[in-house]
N, C-alpha and C. Protein backbone atom coordinates (compact mmCIF):
# COMPACT_ATOMS: atom_id res chain seq x y z
N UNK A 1 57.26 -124.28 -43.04
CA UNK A 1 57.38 -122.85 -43.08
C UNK A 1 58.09 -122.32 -41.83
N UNK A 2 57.53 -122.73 -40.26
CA UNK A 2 58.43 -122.34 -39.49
C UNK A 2 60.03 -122.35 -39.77
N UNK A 3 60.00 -123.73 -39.65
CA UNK A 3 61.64 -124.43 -40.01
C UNK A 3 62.26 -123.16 -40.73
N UNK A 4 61.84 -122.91 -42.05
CA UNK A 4 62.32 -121.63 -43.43
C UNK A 4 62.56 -120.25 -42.49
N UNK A 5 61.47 -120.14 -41.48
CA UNK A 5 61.67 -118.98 -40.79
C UNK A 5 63.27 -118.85 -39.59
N UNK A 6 63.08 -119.42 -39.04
CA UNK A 6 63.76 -119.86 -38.05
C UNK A 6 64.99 -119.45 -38.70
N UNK A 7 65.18 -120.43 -40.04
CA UNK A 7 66.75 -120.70 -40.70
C UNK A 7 66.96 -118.74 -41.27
N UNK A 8 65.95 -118.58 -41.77
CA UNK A 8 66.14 -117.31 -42.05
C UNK A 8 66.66 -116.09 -41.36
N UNK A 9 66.29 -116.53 -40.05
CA UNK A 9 66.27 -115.30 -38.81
C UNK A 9 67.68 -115.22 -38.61
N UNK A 10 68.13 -116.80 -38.46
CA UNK A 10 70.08 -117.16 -37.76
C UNK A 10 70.50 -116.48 -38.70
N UNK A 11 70.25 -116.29 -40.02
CA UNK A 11 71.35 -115.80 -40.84
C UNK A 11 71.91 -114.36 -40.82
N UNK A 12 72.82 -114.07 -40.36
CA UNK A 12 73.57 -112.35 -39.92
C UNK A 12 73.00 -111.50 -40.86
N UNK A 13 73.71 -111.71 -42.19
CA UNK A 13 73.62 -110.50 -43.46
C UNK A 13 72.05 -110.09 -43.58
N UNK A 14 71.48 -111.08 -43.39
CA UNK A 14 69.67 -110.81 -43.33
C UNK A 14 69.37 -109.82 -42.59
N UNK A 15 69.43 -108.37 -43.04
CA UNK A 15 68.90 -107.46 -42.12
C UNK A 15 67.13 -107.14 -42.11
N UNK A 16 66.41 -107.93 -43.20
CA UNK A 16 64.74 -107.94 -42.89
C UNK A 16 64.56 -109.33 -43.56
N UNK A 17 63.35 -109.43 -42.87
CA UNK A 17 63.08 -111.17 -43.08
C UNK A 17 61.41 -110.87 -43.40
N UNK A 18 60.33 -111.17 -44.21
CA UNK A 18 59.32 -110.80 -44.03
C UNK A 18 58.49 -111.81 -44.79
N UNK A 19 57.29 -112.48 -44.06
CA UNK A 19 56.72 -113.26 -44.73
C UNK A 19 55.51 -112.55 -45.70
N UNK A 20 55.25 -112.51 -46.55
CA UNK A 20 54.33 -111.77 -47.58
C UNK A 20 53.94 -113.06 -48.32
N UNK A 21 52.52 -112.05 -49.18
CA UNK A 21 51.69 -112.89 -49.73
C UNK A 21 51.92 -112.80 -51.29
N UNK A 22 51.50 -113.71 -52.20
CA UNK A 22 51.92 -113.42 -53.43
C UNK A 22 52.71 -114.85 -54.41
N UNK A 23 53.74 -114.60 -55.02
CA UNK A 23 54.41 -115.51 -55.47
C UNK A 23 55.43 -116.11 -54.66
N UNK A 24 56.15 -115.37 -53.66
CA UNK A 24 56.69 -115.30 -52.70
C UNK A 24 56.63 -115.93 -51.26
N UNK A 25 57.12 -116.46 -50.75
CA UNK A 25 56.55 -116.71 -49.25
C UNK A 25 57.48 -115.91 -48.54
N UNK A 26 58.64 -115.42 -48.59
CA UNK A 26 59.60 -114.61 -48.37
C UNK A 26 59.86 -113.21 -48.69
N UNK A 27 60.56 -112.16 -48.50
CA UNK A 27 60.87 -111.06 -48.94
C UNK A 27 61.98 -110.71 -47.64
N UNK A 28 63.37 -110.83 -48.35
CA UNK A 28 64.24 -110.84 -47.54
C UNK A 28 65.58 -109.55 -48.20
N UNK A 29 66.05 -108.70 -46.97
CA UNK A 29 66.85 -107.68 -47.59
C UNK A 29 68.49 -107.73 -47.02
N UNK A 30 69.64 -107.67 -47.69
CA UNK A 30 70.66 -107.87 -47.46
C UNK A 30 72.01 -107.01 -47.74
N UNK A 31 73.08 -107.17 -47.44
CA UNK A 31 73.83 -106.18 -47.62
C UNK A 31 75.19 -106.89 -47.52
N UNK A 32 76.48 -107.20 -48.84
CA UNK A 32 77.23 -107.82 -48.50
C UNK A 32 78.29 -107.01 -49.28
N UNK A 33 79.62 -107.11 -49.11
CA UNK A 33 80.42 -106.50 -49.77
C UNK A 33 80.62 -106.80 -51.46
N UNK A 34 80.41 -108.15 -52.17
CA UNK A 34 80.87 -108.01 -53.48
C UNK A 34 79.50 -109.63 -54.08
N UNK A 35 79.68 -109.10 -55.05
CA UNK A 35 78.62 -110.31 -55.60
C UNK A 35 79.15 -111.82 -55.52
N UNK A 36 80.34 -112.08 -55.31
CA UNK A 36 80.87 -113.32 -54.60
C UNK A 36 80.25 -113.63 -52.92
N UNK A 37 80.01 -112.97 -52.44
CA UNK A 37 79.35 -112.56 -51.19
C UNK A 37 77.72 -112.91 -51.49
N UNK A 38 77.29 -112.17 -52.22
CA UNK A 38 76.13 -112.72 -52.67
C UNK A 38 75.76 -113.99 -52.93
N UNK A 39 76.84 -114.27 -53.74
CA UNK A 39 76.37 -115.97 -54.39
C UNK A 39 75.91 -116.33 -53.28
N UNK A 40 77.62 -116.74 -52.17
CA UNK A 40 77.44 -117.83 -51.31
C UNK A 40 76.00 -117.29 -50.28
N UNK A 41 75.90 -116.54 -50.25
CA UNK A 41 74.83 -116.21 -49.41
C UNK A 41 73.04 -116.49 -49.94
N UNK A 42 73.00 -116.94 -51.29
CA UNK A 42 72.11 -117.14 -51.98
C UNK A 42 71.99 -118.73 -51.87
N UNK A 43 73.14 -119.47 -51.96
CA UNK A 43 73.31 -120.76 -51.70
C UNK A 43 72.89 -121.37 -50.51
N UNK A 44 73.55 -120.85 -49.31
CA UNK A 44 72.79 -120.64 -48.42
C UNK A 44 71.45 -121.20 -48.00
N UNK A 45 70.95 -120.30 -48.46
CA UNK A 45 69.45 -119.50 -47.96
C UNK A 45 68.83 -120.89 -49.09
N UNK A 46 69.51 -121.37 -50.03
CA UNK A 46 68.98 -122.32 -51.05
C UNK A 46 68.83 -123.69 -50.18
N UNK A 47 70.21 -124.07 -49.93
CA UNK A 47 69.90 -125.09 -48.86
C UNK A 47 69.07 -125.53 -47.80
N UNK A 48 68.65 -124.43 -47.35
CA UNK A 48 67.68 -123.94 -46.15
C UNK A 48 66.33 -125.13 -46.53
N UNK A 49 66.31 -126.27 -46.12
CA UNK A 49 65.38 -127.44 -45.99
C UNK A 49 63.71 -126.79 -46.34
N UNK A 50 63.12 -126.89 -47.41
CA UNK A 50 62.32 -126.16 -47.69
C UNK A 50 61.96 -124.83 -48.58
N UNK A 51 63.27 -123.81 -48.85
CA UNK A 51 63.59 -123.70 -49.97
C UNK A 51 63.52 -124.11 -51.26
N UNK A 52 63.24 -123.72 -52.24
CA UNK A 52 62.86 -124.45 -53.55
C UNK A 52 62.63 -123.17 -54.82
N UNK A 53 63.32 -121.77 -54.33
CA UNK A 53 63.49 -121.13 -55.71
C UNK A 53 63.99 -120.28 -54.72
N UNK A 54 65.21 -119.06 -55.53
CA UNK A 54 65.22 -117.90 -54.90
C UNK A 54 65.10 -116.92 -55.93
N UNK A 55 64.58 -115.54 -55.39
CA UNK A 55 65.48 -114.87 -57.02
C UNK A 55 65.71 -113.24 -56.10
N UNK A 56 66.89 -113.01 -56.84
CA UNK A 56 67.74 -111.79 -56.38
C UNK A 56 67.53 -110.34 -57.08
N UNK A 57 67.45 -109.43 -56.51
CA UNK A 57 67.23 -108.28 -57.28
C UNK A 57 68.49 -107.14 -56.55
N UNK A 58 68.64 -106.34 -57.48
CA UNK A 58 69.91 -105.77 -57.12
C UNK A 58 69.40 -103.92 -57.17
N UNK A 59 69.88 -103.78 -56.17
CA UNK A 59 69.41 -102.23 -56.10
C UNK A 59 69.97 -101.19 -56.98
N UNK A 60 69.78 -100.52 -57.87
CA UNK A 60 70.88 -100.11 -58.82
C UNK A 60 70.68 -98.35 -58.03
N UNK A 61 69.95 -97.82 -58.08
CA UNK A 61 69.56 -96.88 -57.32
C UNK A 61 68.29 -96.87 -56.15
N UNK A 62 68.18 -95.67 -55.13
CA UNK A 62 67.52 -95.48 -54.23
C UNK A 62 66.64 -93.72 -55.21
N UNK A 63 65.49 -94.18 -55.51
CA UNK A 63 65.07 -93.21 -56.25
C UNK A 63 64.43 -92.42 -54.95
N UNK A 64 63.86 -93.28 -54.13
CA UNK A 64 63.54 -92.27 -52.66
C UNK A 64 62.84 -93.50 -51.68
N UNK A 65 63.72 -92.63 -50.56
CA UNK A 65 63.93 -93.34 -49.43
C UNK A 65 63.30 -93.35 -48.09
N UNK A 66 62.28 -93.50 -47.15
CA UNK A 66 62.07 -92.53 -46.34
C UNK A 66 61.48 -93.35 -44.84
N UNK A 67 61.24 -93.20 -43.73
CA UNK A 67 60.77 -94.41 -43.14
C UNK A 67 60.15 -93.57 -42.03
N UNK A 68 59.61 -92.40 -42.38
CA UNK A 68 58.87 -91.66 -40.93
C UNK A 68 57.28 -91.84 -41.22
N UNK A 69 57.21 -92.70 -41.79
CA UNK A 69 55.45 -92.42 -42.01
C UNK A 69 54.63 -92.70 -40.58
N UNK A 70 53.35 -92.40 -40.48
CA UNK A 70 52.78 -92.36 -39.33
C UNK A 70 51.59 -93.05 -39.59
N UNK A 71 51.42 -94.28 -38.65
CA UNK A 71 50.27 -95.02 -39.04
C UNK A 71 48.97 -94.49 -38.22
């Protein structure tokens, strides 16, 4: 799991990296110019020694957005 982390962090386009609980051991957010961009960047992250599924979701809209909450 470190190792997965680590590899995760080096990678640029990865602008959040987050370990969560669930089906998931990952929850990672990205931003690339065209879905060719995507692939290789999915490949990637596949190779990543420890890796063993990914799956991609695509933002089609931002129904609401907001990040001032106060804990």
């Amino acid at each position: 799991m470190k190792q997965v982390t680590q590899a995760l962090k080096r990678i640029p386009e990865l602008f959040y990296v987050a370990r969560v609980s669930g089906k998931a051991d990952f929850d990672t957010n990205f931003s690339v110019k065209d879905m060719q961009s995507a692939r290789k960047l999915i490949d990637r992250i596949k190779a990543i020694d420890g890796v063993t599924d990914t799956d991609m979701v695509t933002v089609l809209e931002y129904v609401k957005e907001r990040y001032d909450y106060d804990w």
